[in-house]
Protein backbone atom coordinates (compact mmCIF):
# COMPACT_ATOMS: atom_id res chain seq x y z
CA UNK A 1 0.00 0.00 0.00
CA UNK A 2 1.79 3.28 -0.93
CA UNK A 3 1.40 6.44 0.47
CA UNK A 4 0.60 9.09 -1.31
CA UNK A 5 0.61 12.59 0.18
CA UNK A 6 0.38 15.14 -2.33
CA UNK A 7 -2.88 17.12 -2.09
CA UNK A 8 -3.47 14.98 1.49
CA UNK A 9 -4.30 11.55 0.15
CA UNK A 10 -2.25 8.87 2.58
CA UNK A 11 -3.33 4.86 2.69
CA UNK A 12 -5.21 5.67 5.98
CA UNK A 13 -7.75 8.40 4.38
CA UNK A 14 -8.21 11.75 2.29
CA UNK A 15 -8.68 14.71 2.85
CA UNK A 16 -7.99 17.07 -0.28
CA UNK A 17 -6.70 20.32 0.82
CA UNK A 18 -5.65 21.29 -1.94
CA UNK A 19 -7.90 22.86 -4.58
CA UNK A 20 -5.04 22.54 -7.05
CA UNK A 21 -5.29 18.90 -7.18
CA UNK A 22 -8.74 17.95 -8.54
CA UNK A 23 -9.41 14.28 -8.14
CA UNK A 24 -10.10 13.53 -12.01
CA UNK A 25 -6.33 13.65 -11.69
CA UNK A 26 -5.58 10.68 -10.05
CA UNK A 27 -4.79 7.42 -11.48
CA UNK A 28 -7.29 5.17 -12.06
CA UNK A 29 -5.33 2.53 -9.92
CA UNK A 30 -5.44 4.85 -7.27
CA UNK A 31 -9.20 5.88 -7.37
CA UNK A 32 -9.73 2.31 -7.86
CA UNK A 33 -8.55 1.63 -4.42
CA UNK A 34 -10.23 4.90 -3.03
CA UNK A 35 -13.89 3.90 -4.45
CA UNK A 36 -14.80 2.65 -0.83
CA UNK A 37 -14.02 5.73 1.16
CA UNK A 38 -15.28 9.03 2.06
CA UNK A 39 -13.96 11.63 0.24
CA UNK A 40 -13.45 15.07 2.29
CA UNK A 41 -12.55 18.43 0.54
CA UNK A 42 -12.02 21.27 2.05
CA UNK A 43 -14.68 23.74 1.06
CA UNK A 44 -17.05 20.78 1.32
CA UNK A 45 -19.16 21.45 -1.81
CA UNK A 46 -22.53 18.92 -1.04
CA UNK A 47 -25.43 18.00 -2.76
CA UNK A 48 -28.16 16.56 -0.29
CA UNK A 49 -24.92 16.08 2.72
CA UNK A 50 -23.28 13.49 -0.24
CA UNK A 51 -20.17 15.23 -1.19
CA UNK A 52 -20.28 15.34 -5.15
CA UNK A 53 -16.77 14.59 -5.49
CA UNK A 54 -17.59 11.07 -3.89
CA UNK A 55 -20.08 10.84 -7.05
CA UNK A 56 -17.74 12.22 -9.56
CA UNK A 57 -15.01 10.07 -8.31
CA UNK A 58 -17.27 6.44 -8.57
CA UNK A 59 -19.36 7.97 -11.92
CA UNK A 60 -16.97 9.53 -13.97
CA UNK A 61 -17.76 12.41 -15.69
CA UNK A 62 -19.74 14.11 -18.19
CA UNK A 63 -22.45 13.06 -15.60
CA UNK A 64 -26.32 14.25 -14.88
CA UNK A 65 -27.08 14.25 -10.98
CA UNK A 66 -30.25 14.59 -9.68
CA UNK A 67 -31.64 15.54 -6.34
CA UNK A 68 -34.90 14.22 -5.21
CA UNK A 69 -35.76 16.08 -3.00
CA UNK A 70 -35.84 18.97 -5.32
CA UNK A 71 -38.25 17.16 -7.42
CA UNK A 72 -40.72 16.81 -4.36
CA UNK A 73 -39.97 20.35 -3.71
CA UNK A 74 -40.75 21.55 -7.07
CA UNK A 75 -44.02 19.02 -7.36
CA UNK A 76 -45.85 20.02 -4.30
CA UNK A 77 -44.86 24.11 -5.05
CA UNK A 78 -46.61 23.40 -8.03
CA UNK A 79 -49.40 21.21 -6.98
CA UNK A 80 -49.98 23.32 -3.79
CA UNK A 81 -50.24 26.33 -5.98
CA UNK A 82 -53.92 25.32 -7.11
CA UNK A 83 -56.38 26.30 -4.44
CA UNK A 84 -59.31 24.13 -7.14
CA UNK A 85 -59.62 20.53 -5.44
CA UNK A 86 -60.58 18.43 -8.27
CA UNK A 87 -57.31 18.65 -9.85
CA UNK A 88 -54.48 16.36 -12.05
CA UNK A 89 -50.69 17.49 -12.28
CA UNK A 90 -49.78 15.77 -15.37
CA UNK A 91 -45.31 15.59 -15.70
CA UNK A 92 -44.70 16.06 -19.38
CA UNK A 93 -42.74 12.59 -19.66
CA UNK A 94 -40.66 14.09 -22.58
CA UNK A 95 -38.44 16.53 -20.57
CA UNK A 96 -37.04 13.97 -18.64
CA UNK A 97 -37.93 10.24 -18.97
CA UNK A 98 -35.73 8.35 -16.71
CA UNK A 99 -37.49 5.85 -14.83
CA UNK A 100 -36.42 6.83 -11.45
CA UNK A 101 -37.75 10.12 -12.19
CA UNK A 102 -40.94 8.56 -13.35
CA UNK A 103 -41.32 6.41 -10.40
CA UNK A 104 -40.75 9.88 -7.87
CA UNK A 105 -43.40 11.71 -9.83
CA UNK A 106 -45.58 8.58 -9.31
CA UNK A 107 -44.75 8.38 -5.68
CA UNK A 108 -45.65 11.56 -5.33
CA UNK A 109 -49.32 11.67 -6.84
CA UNK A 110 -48.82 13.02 -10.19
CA UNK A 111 -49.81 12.09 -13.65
CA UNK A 112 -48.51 11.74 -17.08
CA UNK A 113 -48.40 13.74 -20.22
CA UNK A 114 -47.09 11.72 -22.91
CA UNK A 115 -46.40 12.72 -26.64
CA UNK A 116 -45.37 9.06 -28.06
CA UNK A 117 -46.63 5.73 -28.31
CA UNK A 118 -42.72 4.99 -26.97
CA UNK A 119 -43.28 7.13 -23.54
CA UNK A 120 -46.68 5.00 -23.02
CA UNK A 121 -44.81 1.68 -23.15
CA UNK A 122 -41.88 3.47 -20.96
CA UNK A 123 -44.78 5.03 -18.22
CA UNK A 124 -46.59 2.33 -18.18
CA UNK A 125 -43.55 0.32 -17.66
CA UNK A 126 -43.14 2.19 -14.33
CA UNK A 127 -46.50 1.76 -13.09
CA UNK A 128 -48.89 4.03 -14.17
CA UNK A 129 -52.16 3.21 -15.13
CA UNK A 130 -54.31 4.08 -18.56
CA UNK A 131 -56.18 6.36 -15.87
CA UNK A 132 -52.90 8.36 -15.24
CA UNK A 133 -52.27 9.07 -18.30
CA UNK A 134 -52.78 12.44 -21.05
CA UNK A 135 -51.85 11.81 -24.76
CA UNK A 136 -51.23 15.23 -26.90
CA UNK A 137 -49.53 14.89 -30.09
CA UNK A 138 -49.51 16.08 -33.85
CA UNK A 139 -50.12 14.15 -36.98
CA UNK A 140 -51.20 10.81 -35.51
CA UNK A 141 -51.33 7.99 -37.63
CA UNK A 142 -54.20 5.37 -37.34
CA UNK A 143 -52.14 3.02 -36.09
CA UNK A 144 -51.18 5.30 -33.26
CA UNK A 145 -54.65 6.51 -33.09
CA UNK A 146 -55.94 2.16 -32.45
CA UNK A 147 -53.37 1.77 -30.21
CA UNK A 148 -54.10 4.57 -28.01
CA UNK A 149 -58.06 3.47 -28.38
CA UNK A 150 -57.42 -0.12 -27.50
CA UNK A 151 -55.39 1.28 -24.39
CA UNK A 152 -57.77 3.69 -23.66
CA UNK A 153 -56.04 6.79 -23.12
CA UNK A 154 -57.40 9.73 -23.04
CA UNK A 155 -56.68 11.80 -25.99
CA UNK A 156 -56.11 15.27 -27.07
CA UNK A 157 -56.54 15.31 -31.11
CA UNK A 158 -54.27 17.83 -33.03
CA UNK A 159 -56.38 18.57 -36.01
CA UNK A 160 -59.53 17.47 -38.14
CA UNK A 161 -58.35 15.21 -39.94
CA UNK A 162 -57.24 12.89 -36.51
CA UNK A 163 -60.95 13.71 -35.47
CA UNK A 164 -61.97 11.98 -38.49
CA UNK A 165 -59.59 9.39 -38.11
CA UNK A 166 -59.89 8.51 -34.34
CA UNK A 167 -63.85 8.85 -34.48
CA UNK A 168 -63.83 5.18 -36.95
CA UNK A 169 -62.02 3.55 -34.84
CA UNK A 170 -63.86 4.47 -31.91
CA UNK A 171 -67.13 5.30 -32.33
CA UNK A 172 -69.49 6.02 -29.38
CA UNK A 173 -65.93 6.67 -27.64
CA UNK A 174 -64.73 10.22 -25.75
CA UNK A 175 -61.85 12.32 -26.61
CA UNK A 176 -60.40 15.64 -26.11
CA UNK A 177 -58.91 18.49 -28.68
CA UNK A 178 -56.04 20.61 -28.75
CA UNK A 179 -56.93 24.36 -30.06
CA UNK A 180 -54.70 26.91 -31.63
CA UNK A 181 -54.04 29.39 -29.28
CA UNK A 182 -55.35 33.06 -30.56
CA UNK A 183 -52.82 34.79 -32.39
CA UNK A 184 -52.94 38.41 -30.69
CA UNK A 185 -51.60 37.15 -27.49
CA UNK A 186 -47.90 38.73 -26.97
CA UNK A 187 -45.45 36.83 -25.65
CA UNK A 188 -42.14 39.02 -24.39
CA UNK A 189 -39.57 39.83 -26.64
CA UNK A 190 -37.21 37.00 -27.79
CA UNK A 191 -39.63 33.84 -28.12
CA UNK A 192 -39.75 32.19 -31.60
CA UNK A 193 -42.84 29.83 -31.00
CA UNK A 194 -45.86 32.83 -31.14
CA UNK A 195 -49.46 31.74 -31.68
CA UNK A 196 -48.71 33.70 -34.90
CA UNK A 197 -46.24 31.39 -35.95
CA UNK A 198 -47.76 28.25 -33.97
CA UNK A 199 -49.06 25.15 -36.46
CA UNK A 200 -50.16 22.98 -33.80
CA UNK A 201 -54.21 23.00 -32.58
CA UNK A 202 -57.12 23.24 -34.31
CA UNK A 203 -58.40 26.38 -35.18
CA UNK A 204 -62.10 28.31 -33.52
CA UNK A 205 -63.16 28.29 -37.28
CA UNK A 206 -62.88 24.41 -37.10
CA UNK A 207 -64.81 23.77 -34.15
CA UNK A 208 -68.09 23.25 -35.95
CA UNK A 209 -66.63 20.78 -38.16
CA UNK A 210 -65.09 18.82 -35.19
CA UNK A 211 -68.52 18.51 -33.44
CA UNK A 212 -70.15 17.64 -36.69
CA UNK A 213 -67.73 14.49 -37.24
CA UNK A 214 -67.83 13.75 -33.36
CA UNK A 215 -71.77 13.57 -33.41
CA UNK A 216 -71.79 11.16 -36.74
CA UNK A 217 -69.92 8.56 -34.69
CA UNK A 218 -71.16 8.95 -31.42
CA UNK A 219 -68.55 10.56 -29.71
CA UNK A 220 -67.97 13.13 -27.08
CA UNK A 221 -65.55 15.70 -27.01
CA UNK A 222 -64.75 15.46 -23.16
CA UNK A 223 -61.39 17.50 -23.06
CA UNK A 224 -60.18 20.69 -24.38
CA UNK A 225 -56.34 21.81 -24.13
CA UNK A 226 -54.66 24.93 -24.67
CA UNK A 227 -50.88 25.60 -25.13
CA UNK A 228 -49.09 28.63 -25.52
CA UNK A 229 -45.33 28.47 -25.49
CA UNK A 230 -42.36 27.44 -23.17
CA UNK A 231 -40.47 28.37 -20.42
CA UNK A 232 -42.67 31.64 -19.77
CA UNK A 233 -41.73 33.94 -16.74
CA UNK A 234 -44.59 36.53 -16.97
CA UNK A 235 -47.37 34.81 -16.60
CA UNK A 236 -49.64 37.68 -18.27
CA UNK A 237 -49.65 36.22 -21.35
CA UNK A 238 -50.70 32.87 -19.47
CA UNK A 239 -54.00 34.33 -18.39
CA UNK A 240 -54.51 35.42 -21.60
CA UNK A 241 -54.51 32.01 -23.15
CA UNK A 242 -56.31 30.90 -20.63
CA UNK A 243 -58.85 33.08 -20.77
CA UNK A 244 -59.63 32.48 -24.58
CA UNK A 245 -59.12 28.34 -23.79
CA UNK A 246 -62.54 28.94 -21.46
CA UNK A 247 -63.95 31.16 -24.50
CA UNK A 248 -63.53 28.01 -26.15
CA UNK A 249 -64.57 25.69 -23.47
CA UNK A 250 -68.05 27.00 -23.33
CA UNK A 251 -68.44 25.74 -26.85
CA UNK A 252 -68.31 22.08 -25.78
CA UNK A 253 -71.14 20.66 -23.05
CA UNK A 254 -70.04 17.54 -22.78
CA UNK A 255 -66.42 18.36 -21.08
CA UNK A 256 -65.04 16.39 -18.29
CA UNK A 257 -61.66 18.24 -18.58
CA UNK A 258 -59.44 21.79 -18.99
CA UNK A 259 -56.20 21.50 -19.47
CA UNK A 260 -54.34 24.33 -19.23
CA UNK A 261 -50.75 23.37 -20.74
CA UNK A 262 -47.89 24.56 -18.86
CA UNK A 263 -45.42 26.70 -20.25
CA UNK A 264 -43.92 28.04 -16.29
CA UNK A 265 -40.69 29.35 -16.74
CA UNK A 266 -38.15 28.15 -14.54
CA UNK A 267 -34.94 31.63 -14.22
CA UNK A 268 -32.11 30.92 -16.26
CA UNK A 269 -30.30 33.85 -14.57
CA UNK A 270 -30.49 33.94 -10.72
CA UNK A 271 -31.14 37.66 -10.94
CA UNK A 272 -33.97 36.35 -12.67
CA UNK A 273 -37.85 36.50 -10.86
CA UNK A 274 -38.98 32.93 -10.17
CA UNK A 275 -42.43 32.30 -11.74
CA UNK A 276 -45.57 32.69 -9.95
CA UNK A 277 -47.19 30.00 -9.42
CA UNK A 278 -49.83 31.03 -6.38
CA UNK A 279 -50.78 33.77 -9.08
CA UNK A 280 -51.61 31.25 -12.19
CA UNK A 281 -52.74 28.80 -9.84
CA UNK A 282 -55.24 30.98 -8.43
CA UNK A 283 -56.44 32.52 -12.12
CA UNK A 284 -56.85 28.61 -13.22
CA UNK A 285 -59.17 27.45 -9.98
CA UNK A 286 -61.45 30.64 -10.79
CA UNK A 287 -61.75 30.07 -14.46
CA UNK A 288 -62.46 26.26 -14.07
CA UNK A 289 -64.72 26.97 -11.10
CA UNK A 290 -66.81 29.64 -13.54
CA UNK A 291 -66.74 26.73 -15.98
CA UNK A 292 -68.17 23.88 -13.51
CA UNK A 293 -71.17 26.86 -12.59
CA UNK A 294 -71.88 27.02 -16.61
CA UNK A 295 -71.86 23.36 -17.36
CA UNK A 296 -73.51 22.36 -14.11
CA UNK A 297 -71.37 19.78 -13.30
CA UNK A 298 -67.49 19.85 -11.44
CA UNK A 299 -64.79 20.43 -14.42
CA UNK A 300 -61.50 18.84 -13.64
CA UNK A 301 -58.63 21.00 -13.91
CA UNK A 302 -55.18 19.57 -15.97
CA UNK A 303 -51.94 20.97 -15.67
CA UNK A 304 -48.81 19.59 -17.72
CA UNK A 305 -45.81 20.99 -16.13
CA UNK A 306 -42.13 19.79 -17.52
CA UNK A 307 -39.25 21.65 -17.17
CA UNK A 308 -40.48 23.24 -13.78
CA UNK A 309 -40.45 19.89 -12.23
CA UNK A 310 -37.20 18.69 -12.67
CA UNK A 311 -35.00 21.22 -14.44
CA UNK A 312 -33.46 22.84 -10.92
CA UNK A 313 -33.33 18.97 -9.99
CA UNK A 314 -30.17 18.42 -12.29
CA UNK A 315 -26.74 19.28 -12.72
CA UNK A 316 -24.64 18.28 -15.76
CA UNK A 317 -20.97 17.86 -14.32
CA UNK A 318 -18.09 18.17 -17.07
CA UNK A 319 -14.53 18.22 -16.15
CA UNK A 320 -12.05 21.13 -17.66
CA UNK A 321 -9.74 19.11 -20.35
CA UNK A 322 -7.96 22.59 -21.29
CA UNK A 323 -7.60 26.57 -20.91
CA UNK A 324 -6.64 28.45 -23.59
CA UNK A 325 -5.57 31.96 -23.36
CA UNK A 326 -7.31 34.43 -25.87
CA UNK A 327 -7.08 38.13 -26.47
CA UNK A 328 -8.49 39.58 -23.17
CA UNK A 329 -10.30 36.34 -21.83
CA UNK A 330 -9.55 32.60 -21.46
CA UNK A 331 -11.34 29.56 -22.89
CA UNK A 332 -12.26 26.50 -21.25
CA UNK A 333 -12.46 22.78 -22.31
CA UNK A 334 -14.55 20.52 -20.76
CA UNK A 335 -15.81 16.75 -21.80
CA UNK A 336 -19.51 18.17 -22.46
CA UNK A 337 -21.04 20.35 -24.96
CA UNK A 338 -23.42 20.06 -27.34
CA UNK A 339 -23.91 16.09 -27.84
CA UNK A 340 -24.03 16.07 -24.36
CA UNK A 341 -26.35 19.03 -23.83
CA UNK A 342 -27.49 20.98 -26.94
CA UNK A 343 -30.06 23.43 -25.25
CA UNK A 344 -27.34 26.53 -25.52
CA UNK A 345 -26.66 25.91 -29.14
CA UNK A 346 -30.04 25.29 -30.12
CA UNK A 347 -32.03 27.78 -27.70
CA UNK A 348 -29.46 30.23 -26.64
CA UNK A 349 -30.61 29.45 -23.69
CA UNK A 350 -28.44 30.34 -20.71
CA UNK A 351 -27.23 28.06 -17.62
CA UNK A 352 -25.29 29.22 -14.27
CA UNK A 353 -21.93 27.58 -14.79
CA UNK A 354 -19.70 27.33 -11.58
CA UNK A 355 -16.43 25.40 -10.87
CA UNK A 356 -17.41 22.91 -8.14
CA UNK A 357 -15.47 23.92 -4.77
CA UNK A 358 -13.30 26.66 -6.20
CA UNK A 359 -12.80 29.89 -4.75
CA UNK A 360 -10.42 33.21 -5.39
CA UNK A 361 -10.31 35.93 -7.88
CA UNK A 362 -12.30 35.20 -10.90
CA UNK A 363 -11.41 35.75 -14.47
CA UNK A 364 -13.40 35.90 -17.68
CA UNK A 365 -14.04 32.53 -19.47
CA UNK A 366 -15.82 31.35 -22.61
CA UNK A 367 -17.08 27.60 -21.44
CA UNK A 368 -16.95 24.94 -24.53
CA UNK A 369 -17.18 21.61 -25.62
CA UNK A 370 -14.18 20.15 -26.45
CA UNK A 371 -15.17 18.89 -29.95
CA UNK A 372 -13.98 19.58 -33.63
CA UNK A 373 -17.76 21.79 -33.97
CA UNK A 374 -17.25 25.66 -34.21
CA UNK A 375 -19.10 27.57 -32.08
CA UNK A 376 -19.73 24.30 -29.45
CA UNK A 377 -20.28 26.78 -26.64
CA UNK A 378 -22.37 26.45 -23.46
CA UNK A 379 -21.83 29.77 -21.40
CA UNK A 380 -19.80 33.19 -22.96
CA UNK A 381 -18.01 35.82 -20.82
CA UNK A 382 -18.62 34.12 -17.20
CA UNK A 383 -16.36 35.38 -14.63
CA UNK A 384 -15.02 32.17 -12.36
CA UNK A 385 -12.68 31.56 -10.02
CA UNK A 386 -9.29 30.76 -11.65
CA UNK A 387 -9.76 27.55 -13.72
CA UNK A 388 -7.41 24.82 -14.64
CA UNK A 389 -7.21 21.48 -16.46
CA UNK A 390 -8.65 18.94 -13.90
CA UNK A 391 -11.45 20.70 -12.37
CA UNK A 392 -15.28 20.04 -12.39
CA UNK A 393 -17.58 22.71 -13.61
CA UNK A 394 -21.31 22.82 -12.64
CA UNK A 395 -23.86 23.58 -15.44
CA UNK A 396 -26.90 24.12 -13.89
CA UNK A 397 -30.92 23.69 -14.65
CA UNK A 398 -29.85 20.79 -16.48
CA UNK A 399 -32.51 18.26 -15.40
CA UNK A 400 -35.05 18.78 -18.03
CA UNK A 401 -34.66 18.81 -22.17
CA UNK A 402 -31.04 17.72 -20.69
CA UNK A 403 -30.55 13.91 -21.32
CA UNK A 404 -33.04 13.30 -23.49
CA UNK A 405 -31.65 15.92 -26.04
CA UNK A 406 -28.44 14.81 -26.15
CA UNK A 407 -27.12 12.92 -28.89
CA UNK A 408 -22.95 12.16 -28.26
CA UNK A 409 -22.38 13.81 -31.39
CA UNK A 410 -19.57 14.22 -32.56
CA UNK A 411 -18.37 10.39 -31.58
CA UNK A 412 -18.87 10.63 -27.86
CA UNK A 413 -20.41 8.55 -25.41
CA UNK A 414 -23.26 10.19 -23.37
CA UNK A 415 -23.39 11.03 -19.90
CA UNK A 416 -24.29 8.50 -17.28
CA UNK A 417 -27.48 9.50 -14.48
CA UNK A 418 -27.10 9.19 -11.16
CA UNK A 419 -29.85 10.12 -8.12
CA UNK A 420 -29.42 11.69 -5.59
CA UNK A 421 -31.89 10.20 -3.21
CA UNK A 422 -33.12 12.09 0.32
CA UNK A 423 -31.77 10.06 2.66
CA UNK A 424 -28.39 11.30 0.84
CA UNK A 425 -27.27 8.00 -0.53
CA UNK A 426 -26.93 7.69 -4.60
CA UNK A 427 -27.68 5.47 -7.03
CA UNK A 428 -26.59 5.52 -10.75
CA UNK A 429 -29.83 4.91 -12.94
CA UNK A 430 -28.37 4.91 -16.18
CA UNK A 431 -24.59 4.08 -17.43
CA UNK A 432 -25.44 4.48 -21.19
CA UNK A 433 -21.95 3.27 -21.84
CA UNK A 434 -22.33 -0.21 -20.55
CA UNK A 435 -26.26 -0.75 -21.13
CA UNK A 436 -27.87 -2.34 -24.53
CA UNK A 437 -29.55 -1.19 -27.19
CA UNK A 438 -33.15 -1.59 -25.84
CA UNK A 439 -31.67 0.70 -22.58
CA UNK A 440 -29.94 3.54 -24.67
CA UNK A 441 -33.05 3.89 -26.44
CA UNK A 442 -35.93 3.75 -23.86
CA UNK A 443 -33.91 4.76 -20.67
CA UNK A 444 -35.45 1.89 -18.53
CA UNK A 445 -33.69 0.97 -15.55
């Protein structure tokens, strides 16, 4: 057993005093030997009282960690938020679909919003029920369309032409519609999806035509959705949408259901204003309890929140490969970028970067993948404490439209998952490196 005593590591423990010697550093004979003890670092930089670097140092790195207790925090804020008692939070499977983070919203009450006959094998997988689940797509086949009626989903139909479609294979049966959101409601400066620009929904001009085709087969139209755009702050606009979805709602006696989308904005920027939720959660009870009075009966009220479930929930951990000096600014390296998480290159959305336990004077960095792409960048001009090759930056909000973006390209592997669980033990729930085919591809665990 040597000793080694650089940066405090001897055969009877470590301690790493020294932020100058990151652990990615070590040998892999020598972390080999370490994987069964605590790690201590000065600074102590925890996640749920697990030091990361015990996680990093058994998981490797690029690597997406989740805390679930932020996804219980974030659910019941949410949930809470809606004074209106007969009520369904549906999780919008596609923003993250990892089974462990399935099985927490599960635990937790909520429902499903699925998009894909693929995410109602994968939820269904995990436990939840045809009952649990909301289907809202565009340009459904009809063999999507049987499959969803022989499961017996419910159903939010895109268009008239799914109407059509859906109605022969299941007549006498219910289903819901998706409307185009009116095209005078602003959204703030900066978003690309406007109603304007929006092709998904069926149009107020089309409604007769749906009820038409729904009363030759026998049907009922018991759900109507609405959906404006993403990751919205102000929720103005929000109440606007809604407020035309219950124009529309009035149109259609037989509903059992409102869904009101999502679209809550979770702060890129931590000067940013956190969404209010008490606020929209208020506005939504009132306009589905005015809708119960009209149609005489007790409306249920459908959210399908996403990203504000689980985004704060993750971290995407990279570790610096180089520094390069430029004119007036540096530029870092690290083992992620976009194959690993595209959302800054296609978005421009921005993410808090921080190097994990480091403290000091900061410089200014650019923050890239280290990849053959141009232009691979995930954060511009942040200021950080001094960087070098070795350490372990933080991207942050990386829990949602994170993992299940990412693609490895150009010729890398992609991350592995780990949780984070609340009694502070973790558990890796995904090691797409060493699982099959069936694994990389429907992220069951």
């Amino acid at each position: 057993d040597d000793v080694c005593t650089k940066g405090g590591i001897s055969r009877v423990g470590v301690n790493f005093v020294s932020e100058n010697f990151p652990i990615e550093r070590l040998s892999d004979e020598l972390l080999g030997r370490m994987k069964s003890v605590k790690l201590e670092w000065s600074g102590k930089y925890e996640l749920n009282n697990q030091n990361i670097l015990d996680i990093i140092n058994e998981n490797g790195t690029p690597l997406y960690v989740y805390e679930e207790n932020e996804i219980k925090r974030n659910f019941e804020l949410i949930i809470d938020s809606i004074p209106y008692e007969n009520k369904q939070v549906h999780y919008a499977v596609m923003c993250n679909s990892n089974s462990e983070v399935l099985r927490k919203i599960r635990q937790l009450g909520g429902f499903v919003q699925i998009n894909s006959i693929h995410e109602l094998d994968l939820v269904k997988k995990v436990g939840f029920s045809n009952g649990d689940i909301s289907f809202t797509s565009t340009g459904l086949d009809s063999e999507s369309l049987e499959r969803l009626v022989q499961e017996g989903v419910q159903v939010n139909l895109d268009s008239v032409e799914e109407v059509e479609k859906y109605c022969k294979l299941n007549a006498g049966g219910n289903f819901g519609i998706r409307i185009k959101m009116k095209e005078d409601i602003e959204l703030p400066e900066g978003y690309t999806n406007s109603p304007k620009d929006s092709d998904v929904g069926i149009p107020q001009d089309y409604f007769s035509r749906v009820k038409q085709i729904a009363q030759d087969y026998g049907c009922r139209i018991n759900e109507i959705h609405g959906y404006l755009a993403s990751n919205i702050l102000d929720s103005e606009p929000l109440i606007h949408s809604s407020n035309y979805l219950m124009e529309c709602a009035k149109q259609f006696p037989d509903l059992e259901y409102v869904n009101f989308g999502s679209g809550f904005g979770v702060p890129g920027r931590k000067t940013e204003s956190k969404f209010d939720f008490a606020g929209i959660g208020e506005y939504y009870s009132r306009l589905t309890k005015e809708l119960s009075d009209h149609l005489g009966r007790d409306v249920k009220l459908k959210i399908e929140p996403g990203r504000s479930v689980v985004a704060t929930a993750g971290t995407l951990y990279a570790k610096v490969t180089n520094v390069k000096q430029l004119t007036g600014k540096k530029q870092i390296s690290i083992n992620a970028g976009f194959g690993e998480f595209p959302r800054p290159r296609i978005y421009g959305a921005y993410h808090e970067i921080e190097a994990v336990g480091k403290t000091g004077e900061t410089e200014t960095y650019d923050i890239r993948g280290n990849t053959v792409l141009q232009s691979d960048f995930l954060g511009k001009e942040r200021k950080l404490p001094q960087v070098q090759e070795g350490d372990i930056l933080a991207i942050r909000n990386t829990g949602a439209y994170g993992i299940v973006m990412a693609s490895g390209f150009p010729g890398k592997e992609l991350p592995s998952e780990v949780m984070v669980y609340s009694d502070g033990t973790f558990k890796r729930i995904l090691d797409w490196a060493e699982s099959d085919s069936l694994a990389r591809s429907s992220r069951y665990e």
